[in-house]
Protein backbone atom coordinates (compact mmCIF):
# COMPACT_ATOMS: atom_id res chain seq x y z
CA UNK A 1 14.25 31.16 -118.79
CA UNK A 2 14.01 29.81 -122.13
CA UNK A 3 11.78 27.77 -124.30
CA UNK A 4 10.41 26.84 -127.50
CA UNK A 5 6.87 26.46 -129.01
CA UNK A 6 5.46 23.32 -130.70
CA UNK A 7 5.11 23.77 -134.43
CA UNK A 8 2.84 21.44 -136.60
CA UNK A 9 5.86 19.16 -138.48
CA UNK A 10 8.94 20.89 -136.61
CA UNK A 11 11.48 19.14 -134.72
CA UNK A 12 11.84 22.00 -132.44
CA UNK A 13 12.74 22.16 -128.74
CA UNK A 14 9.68 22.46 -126.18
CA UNK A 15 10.76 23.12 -122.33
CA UNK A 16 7.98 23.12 -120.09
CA UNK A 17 7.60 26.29 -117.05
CA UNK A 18 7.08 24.07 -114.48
CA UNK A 19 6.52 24.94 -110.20
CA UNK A 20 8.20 21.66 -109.51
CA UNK A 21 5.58 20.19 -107.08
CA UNK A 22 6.56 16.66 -106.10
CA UNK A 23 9.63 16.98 -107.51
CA UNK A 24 11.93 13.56 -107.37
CA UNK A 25 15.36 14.95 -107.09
CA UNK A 26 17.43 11.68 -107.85
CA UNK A 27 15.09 11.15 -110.93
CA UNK A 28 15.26 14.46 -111.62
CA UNK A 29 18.61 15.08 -111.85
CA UNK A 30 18.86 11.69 -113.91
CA UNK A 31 16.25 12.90 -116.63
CA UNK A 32 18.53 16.20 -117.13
CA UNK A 33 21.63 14.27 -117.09
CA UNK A 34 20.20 12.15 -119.91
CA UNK A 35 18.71 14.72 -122.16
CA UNK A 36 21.94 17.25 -121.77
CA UNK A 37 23.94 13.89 -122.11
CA UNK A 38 22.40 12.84 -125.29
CA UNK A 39 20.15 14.56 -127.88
CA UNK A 40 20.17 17.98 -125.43
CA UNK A 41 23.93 18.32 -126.36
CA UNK A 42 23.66 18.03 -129.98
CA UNK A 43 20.87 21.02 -129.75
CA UNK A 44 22.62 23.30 -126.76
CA UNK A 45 26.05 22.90 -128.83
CA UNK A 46 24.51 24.06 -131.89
CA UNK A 47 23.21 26.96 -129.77
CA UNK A 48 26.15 27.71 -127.99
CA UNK A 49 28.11 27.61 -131.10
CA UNK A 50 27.10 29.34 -134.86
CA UNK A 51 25.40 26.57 -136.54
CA UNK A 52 22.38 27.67 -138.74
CA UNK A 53 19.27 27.94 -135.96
CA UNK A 54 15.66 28.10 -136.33
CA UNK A 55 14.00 32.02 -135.76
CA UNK A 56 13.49 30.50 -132.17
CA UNK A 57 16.61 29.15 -131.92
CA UNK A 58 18.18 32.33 -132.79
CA UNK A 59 16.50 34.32 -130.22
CA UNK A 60 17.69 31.87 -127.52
CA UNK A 61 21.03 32.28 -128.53
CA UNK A 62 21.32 36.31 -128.71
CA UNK A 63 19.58 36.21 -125.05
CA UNK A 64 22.42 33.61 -123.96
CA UNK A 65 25.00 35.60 -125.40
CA UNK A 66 23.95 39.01 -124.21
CA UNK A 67 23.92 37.46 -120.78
CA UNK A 68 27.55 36.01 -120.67
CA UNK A 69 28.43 39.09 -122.01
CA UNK A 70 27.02 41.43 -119.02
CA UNK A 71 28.79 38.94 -116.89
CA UNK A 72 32.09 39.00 -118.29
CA UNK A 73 31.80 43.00 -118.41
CA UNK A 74 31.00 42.26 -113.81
CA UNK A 75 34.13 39.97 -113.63
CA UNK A 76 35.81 42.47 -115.33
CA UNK A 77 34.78 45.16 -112.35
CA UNK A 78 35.00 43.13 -109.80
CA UNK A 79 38.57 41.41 -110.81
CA UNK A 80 40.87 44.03 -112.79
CA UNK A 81 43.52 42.22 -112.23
CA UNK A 82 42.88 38.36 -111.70
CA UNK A 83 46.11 36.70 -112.77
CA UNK A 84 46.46 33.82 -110.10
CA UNK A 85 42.52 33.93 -108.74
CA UNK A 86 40.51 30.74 -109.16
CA UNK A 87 37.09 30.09 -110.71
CA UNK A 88 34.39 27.52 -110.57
CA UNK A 89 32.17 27.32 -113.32
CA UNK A 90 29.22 25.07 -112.37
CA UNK A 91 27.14 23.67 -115.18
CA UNK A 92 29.87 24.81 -117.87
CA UNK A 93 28.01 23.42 -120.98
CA UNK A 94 30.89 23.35 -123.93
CA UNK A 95 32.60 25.93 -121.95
CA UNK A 96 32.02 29.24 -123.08
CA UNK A 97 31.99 31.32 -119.66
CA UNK A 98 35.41 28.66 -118.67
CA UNK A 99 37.52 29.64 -121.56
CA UNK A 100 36.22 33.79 -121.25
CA UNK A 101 37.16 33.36 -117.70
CA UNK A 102 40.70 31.56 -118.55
CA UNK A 103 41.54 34.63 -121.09
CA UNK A 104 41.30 36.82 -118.23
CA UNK A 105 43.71 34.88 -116.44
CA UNK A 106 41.61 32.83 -114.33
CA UNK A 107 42.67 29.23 -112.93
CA UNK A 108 39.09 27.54 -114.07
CA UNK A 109 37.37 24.68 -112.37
CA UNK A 110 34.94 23.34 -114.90
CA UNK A 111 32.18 21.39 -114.07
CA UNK A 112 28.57 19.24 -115.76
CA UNK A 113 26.07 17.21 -115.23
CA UNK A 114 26.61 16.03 -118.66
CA UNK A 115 30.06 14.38 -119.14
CA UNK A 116 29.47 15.42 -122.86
CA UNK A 117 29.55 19.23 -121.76
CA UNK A 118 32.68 18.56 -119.92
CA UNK A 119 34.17 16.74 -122.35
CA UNK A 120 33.65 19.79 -125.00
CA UNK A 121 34.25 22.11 -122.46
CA UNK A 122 38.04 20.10 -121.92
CA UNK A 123 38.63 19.88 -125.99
CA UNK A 124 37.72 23.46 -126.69
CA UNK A 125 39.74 24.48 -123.74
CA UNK A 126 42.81 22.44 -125.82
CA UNK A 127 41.90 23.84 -129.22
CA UNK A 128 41.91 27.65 -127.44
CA UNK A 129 45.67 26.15 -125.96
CA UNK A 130 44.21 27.07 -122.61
CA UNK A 131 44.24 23.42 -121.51
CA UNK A 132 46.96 24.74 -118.46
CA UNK A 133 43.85 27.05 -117.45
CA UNK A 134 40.46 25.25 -117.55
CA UNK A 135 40.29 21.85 -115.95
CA UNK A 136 36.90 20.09 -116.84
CA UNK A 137 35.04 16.86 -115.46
CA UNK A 138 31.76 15.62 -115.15
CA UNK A 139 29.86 15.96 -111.50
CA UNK A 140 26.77 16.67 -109.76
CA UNK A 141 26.55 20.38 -108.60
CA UNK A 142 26.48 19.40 -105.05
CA UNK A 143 29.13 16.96 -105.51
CA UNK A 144 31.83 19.71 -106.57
CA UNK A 145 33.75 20.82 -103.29
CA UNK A 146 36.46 23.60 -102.87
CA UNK A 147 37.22 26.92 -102.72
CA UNK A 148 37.23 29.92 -105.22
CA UNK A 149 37.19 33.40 -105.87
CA UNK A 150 34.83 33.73 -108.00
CA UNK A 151 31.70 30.62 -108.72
CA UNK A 152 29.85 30.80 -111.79
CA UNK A 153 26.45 29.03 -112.70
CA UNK A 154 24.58 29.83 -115.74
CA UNK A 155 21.30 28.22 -116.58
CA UNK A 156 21.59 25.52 -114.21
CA UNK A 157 19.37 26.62 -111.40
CA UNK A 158 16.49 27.06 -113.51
CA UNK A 159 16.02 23.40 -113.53
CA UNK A 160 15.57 23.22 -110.05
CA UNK A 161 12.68 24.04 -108.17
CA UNK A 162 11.84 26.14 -105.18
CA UNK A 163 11.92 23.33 -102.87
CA UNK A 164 15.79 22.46 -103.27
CA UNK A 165 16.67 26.23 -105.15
CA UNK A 166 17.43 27.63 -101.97
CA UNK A 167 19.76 24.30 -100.89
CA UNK A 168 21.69 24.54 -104.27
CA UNK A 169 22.13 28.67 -104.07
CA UNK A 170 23.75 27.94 -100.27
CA UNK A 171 25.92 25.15 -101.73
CA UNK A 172 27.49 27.36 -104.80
CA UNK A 173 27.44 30.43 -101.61
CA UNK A 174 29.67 28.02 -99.63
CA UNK A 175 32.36 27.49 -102.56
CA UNK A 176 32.84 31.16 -103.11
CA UNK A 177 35.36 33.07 -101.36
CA UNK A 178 33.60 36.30 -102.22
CA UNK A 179 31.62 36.55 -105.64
CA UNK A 180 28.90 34.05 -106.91
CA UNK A 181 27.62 35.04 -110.56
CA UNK A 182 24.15 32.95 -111.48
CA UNK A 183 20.96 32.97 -113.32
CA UNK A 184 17.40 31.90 -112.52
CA UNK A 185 14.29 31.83 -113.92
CA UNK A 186 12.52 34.75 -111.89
CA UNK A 187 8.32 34.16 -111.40
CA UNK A 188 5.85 36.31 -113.78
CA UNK A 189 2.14 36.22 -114.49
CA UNK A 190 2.63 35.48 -118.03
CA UNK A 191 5.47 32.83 -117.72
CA UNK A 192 3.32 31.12 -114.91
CA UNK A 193 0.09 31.26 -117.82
CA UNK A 194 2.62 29.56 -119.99
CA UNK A 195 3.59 27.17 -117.25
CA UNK A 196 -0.30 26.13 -117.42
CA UNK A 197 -0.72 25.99 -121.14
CA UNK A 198 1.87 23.93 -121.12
CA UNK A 199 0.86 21.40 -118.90
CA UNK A 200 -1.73 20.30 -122.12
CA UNK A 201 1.07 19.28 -124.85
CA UNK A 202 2.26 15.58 -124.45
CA UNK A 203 4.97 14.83 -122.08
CA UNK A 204 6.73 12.86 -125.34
CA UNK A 205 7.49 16.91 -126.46
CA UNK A 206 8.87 18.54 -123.48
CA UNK A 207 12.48 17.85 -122.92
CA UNK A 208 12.83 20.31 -119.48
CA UNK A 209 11.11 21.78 -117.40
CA UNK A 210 11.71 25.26 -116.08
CA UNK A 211 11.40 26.28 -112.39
CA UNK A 212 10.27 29.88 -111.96
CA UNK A 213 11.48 31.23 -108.53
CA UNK A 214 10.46 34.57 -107.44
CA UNK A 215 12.84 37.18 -105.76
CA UNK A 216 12.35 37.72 -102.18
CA UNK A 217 13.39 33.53 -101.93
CA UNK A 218 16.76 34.37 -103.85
CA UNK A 219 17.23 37.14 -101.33
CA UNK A 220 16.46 35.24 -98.26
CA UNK A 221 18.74 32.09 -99.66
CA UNK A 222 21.83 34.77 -100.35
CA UNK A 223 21.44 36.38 -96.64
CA UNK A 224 21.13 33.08 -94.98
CA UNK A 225 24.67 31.99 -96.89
CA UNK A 226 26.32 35.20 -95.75
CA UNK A 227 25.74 37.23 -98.96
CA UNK A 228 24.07 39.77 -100.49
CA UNK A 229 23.02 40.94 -103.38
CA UNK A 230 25.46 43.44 -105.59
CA UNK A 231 23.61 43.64 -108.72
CA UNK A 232 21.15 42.01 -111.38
CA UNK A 233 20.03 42.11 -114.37
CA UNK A 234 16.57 40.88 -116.05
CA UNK A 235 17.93 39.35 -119.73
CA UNK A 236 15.28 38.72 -122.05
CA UNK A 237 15.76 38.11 -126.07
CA UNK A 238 12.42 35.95 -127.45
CA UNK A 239 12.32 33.18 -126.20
CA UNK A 240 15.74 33.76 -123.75
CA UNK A 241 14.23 34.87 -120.28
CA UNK A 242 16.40 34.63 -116.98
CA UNK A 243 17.47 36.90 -114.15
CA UNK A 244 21.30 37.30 -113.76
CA UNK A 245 22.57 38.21 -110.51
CA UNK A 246 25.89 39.06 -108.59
CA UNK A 247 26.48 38.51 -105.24
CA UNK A 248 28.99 38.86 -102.52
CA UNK A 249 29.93 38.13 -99.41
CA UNK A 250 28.94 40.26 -96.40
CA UNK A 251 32.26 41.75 -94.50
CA UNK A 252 33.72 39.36 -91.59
């Protein structure tokens, strides 16, 4: 989980902890397609990438990177040798996790909300010359069908609240053959106090809003999709909070 505070003058980034009661899906999904599409992408790329950041900004970043990092060090466990296995990455941003996964030798599946993220995600897969590796396109997490070895989806489910969490987990669950990497924004005291200060700054300042789910509901959602879970990891740099998590899928 991740987010800024407001500062008097600062164009900084505020995202808004948020239960997501009444949540509109459809709209929902459209708001976050629209901010990631448009001034969200100039902001995420400059965090995903090494332009100069604000001290916030900064901490965001090293949380992000220590958490792809932790995951590539799992894939690298669980697939010593994956030369011809195939990978979803769902919610791929400018691609990051896709091209790590592509060194390796994976056949990458890239997928966004944003068609801006997949775009960047396809030209920094052709700058890296690992265009033959990482195919990219734009598409609604439950409209990306298939079947992999290994799914992926970083910072994607923490938009989504506990009333369609549990849907989304069973849908990535479904496209994995065996392993399912993600991240979510796990329920605390102090996060939820945050959720309700908040809820007093203009809605004009929040871009997203962040859905805290708490553990025993990731549990349930993995068993009830045939998997359990292998291994997590709390990741928490500043303002760079989210729960990373490996699972896999229970014996036939």
């Amino acid at each position: 989980m991740f987010y800024d505070v407001i500062w008097s003058g600062a164009p900084v980034l505020w995202i808004r902890i948020n239960k997501g009661i009444g949540l509109d899906t459809t709209q929902h999904k459209a708001r976050l397609r629209h901010y990631f599409d448009g001034v969200g992408f100039a902001r995420w790329s400059a965090i995903y990438g090494d332009a100069e950041l604000s001290a916030v900004r900064k901490t965001i970043r090293a949380g992000h990177n220590v958490m792809l990092g932790t995951a590539e060090a799992w894939v690298a466990e669980s697939f010593p040798q994956p030369a011809g296995a195939t990978a979803l990455d769902a919610g791929c941003g400018t691609g990051l996790f896709s091209l790590a996964l592509a060194r390796r030798g994976f056949q990458v599946s890239a997928a966004d909300l944003a068609p801006q993220m997949a775009s960047a995600t396809a030209a920094n897969a052709a700058a890296a010359g690992l265009s033959d590796r990482v195919s990219a396109w734009a598409a609604d997490l439950e409209e990306v069908h298939g079947s992999y070895n290994l799914v992926s989806c970083f910072d994607v489910l923490i938009h989504y609240p506990s009333e369609t969490f549990s849907g989304m987990l069973a849908h990535l669950a479904s496209l994995s053959q065996g392993t399912l990497i993600f991240t979510y924004a796990p329920y605390s005291a102090f996060l939820a106090t945050m959720h309700r200060i908040g809820a007093f700054f203009p809605r004009s300042q929040r871009r997203t809003d962040i859905k805290m789910i708490r553990d025993t509901q990731v549990r349930q959602a993995l068993e009830a999709s045939g998997m359990r879970l292998r291994r997590a990891k709390r990741v928490g740099k500043g303002f760079y909070h989210v729960m990373l998590v490996e699972a896999v899928r229970f014996p036939s």
